[in-house]
Protein backbone atom coordinates (compact mmCIF):
# COMPACT_ATOMS: atom_id res chain seq x y z
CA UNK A 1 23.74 24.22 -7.21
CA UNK A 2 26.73 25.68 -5.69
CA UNK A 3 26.77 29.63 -7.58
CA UNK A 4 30.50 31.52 -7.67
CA UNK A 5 31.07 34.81 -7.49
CA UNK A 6 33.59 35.99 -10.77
CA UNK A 7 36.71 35.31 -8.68
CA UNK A 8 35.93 31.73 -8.40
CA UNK A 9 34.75 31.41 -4.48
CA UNK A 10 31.63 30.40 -3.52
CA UNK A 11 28.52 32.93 -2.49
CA UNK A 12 25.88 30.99 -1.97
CA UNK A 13 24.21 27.13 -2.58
CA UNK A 14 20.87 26.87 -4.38
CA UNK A 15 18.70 24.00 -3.44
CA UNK A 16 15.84 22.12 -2.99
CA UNK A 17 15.05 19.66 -0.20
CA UNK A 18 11.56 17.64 0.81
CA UNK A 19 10.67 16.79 4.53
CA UNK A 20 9.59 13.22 4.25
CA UNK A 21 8.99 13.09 8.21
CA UNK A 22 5.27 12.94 7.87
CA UNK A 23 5.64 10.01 5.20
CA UNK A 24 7.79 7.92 6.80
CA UNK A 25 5.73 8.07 10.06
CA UNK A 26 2.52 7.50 7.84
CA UNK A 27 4.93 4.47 6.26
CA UNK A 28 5.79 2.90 9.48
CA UNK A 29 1.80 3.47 10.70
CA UNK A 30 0.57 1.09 8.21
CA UNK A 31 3.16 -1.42 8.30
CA UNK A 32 2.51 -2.23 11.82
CA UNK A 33 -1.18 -2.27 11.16
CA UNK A 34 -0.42 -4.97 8.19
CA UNK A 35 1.23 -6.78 10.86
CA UNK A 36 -1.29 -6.99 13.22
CA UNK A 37 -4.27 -7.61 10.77
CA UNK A 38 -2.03 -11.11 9.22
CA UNK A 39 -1.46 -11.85 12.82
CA UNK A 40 -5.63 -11.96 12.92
CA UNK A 41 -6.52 -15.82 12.43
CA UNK A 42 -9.80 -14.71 11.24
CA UNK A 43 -10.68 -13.89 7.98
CA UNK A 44 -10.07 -9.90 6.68
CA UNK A 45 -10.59 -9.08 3.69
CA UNK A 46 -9.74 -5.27 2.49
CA UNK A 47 -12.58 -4.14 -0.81
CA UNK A 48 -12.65 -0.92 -2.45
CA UNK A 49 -15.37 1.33 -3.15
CA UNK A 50 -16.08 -0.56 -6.41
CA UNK A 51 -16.38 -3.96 -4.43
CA UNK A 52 -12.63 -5.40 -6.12
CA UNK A 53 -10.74 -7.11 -3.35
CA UNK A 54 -7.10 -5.00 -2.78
CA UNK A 55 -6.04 -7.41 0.33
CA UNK A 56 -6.37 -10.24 2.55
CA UNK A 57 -4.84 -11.69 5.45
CA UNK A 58 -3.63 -15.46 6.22
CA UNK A 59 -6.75 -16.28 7.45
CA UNK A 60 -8.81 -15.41 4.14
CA UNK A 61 -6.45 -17.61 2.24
CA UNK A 62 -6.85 -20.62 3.70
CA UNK A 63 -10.55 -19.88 4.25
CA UNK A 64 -11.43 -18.44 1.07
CA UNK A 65 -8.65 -20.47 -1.56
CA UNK A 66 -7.25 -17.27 -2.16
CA UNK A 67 -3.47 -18.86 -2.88
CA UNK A 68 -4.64 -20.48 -6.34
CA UNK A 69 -6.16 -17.23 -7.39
CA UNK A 70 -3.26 -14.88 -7.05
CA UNK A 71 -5.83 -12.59 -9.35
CA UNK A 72 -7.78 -9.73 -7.87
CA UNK A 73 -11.48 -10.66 -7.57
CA UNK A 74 -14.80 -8.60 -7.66
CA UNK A 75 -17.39 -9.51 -4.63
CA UNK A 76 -20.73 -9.57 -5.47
CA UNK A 77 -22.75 -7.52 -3.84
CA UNK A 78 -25.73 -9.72 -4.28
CA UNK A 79 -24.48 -12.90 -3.93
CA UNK A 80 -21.41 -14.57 -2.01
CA UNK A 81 -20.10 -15.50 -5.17
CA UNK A 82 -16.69 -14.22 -6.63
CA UNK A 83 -16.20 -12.69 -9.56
CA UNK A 84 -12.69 -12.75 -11.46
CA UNK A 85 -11.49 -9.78 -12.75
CA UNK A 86 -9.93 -10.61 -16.44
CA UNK A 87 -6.38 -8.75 -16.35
């Protein structure tokens, strides 16, 4: 916000600004990562703490059928089995 003095010139600029530095590096971190785990031919598979699946690479889909169930899916702990997660 640009603030005038009562003549009409300007005195002095009032702003706000964010460093985003740290995010973009952060940013740029994980997308190689994602790159290297789908460059993996064996199976990953990324769970949270509550055993849903967030991720996989190439080489869970094809293993695992994962391209007709473009759901998320709760693992078992118990079993191998799949659970699907009504959305």
């Amino acid at each position: 916000m640009l603030i005038r003095r009562s003549d009409g010139t300007p005195q002095e600029i009032i702003g706000l600004w964010t460093d985003v530095t740290a995010q973009r590096q952060a940013d740029g971190v994980l997308r190689r990562q994602a790159d290297i785990i789908n460059q993996i031919q064996e199976t990953v598979i990324s769970i949270d703490l509550d055993g849903y699946v967030m991720s996989w690479n190439k080489g869970a889909g094809g293993c695992l059928d994962i391209r007709r169930k473009r759901r998320l899916a709760n693992i078992s702990h118990s079993s191998t089995r799949w659970k699907t997660v009504s959305s």
